[in-house]
C-alpha atoms as a PDB file:
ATOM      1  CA  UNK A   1    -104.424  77.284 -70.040  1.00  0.00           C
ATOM      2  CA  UNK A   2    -107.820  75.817 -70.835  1.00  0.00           C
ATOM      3  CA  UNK A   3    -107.476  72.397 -73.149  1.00  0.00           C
ATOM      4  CA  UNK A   4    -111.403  71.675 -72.696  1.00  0.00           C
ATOM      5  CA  UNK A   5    -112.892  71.389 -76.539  1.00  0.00           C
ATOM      6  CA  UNK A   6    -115.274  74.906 -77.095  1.00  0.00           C
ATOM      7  CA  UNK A   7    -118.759  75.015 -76.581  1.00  0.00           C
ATOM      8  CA  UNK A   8    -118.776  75.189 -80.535  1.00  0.00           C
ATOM      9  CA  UNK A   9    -117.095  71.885 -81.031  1.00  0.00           C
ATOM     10  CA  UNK A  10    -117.954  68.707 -80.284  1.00  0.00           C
ATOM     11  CA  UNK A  11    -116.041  65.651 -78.322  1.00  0.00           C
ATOM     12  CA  UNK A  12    -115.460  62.909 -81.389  1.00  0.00           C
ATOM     13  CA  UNK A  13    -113.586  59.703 -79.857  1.00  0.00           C
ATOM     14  CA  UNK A  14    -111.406  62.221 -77.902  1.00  0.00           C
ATOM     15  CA  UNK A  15    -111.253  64.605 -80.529  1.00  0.00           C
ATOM     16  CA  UNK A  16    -112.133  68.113 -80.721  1.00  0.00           C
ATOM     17  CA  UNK A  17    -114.132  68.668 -83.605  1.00  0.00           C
ATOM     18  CA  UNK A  18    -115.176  71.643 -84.680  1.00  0.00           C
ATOM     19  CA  UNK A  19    -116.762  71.264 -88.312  1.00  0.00           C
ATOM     20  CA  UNK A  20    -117.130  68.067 -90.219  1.00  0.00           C
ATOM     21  CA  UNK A  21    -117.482  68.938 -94.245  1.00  0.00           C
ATOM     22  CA  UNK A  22    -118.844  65.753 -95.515  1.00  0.00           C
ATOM     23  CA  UNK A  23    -118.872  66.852 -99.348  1.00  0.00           C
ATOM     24  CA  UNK A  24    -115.884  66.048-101.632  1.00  0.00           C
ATOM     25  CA  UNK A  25    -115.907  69.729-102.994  1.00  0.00           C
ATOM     26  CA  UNK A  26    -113.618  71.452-101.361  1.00  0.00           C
ATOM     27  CA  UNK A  27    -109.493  72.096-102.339  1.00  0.00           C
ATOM     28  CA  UNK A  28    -107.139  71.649 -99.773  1.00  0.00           C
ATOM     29  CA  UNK A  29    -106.473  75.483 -99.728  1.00  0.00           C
ATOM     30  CA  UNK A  30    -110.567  75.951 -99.407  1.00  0.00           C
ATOM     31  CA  UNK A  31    -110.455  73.534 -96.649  1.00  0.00           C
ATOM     32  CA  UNK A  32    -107.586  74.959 -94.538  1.00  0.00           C
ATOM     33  CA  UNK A  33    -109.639  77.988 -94.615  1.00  0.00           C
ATOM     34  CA  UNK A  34    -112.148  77.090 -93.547  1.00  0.00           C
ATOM     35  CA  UNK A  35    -110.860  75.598 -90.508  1.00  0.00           C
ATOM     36  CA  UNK A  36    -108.519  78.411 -90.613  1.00  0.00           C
ATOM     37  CA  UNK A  37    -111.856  80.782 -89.724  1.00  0.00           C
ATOM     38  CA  UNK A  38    -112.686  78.382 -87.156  1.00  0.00           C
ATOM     39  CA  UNK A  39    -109.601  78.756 -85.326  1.00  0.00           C
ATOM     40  CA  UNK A  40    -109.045  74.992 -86.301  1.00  0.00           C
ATOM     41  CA  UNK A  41    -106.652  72.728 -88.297  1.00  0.00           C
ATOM     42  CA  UNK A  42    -108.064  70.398 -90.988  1.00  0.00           C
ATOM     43  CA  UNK A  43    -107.407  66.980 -88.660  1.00  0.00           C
ATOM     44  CA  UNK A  44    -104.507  65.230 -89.234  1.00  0.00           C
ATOM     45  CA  UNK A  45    -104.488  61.188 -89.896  1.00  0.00           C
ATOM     46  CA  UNK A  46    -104.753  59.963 -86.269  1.00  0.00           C
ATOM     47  CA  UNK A  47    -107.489  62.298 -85.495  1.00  0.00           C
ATOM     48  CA  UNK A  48    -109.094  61.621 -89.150  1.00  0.00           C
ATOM     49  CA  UNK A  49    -109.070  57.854 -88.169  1.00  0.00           C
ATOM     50  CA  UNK A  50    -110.890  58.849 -85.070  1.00  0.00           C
ATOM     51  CA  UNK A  51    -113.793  60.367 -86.592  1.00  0.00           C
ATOM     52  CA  UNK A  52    -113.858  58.017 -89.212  1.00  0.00           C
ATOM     53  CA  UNK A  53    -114.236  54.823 -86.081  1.00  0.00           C
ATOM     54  CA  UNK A  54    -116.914  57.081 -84.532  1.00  0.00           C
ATOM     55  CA  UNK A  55    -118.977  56.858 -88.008  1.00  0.00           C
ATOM     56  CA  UNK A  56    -118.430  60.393 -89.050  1.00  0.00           C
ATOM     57  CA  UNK A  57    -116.947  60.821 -92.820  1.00  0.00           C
ATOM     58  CA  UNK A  58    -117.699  57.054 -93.726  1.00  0.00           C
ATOM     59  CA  UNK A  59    -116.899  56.725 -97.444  1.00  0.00           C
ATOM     60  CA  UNK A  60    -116.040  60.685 -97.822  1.00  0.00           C
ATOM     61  CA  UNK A  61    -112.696  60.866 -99.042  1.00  0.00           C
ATOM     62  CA  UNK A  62    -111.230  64.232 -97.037  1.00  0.00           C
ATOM     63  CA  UNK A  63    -108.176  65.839 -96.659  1.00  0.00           C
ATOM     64  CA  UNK A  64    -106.091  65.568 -93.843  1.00  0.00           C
ATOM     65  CA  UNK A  65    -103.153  68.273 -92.627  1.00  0.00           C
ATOM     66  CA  UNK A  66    -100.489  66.360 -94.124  1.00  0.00           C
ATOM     67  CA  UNK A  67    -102.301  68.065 -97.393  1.00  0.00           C
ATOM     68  CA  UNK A  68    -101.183  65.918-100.583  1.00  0.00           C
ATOM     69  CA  UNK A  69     -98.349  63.859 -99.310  1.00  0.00           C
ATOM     70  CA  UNK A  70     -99.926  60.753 -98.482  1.00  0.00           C
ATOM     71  CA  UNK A  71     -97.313  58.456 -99.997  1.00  0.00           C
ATOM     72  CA  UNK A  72     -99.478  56.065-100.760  1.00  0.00           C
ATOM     73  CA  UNK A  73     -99.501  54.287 -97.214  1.00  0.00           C
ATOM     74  CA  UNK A  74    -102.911  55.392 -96.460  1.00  0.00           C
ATOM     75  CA  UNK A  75    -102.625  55.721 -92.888  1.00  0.00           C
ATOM     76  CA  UNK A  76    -105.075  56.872 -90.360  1.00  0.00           C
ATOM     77  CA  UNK A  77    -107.991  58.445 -92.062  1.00  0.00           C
ATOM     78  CA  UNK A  78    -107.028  57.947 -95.982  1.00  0.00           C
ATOM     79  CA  UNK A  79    -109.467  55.776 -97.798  1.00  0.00           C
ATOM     80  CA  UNK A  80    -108.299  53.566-100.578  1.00  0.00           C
ATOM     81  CA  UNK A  81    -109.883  55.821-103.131  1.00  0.00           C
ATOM     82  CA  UNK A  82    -107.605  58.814-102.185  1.00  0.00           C
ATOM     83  CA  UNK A  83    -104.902  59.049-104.918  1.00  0.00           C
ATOM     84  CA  UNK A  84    -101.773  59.082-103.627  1.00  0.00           C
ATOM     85  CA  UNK A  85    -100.914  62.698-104.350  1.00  0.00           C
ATOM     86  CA  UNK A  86    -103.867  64.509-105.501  1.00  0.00           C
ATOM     87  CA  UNK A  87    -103.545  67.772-106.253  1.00  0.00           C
ATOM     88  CA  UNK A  88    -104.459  70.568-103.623  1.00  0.00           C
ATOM     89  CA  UNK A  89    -105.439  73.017-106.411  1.00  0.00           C
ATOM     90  CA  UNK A  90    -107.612  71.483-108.205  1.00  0.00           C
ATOM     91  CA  UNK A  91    -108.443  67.951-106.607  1.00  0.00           C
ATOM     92  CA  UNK A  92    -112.206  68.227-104.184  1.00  0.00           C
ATOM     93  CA  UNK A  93    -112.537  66.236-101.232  1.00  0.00           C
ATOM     94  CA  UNK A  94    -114.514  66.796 -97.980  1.00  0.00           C
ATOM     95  CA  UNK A  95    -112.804  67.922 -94.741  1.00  0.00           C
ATOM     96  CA  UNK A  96    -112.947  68.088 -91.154  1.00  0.00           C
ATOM     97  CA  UNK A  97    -111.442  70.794 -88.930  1.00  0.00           C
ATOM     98  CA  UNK A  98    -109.910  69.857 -85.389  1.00  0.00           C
ATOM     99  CA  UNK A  99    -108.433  71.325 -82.324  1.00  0.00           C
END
């Protein structure tokens, strides 16, 4: 089995990345496809919180796998300006899809 991140991603802070979205316009649903085409997951927290220490997504508020559950805690890659539960019909945010 081959873990190595594709030719069409790139390495973030040990992080496979394979699309950063850095427009708050997308639903959660649009975003999971989107990564979904990709082959990809929208990133979860920890691997939101390493793009976000590498510079990438800095002020974007995204949405991470955990989709509208954040509780409120905002771990990992949440910004303060992410409600607590936004909506994943309707609310936009930006997104990044990892390995």
């Amino acid at each position: 089995m081959d873990n190595s991140c594709p030719s069409s991603g790139t390495v973030i802070n040990n992080v496979c990345v394979m699309d950063i979205h850095t427009t708050e316009d997308s639903s959660f649903l649009d975003a999971a496809r989107a990564c979904a085409r990709l082959g990809a997951d929208i990133c979860s927290n920890s691997q939101m919180q390493n793009i976000r220490n590498m510079g990438r997504l800095p002020g974007i508020r995204a949405w991470t796998n955990s989709g509208a559950d954040n509780d409120a805690v905002r771990v990992g890659g949440l910004l303060p300006s992410m409600p607590d539960d936004p909506n994943p019909l309707t609310d936009r945010f930006g997104y990044a899809c990892c390995l």
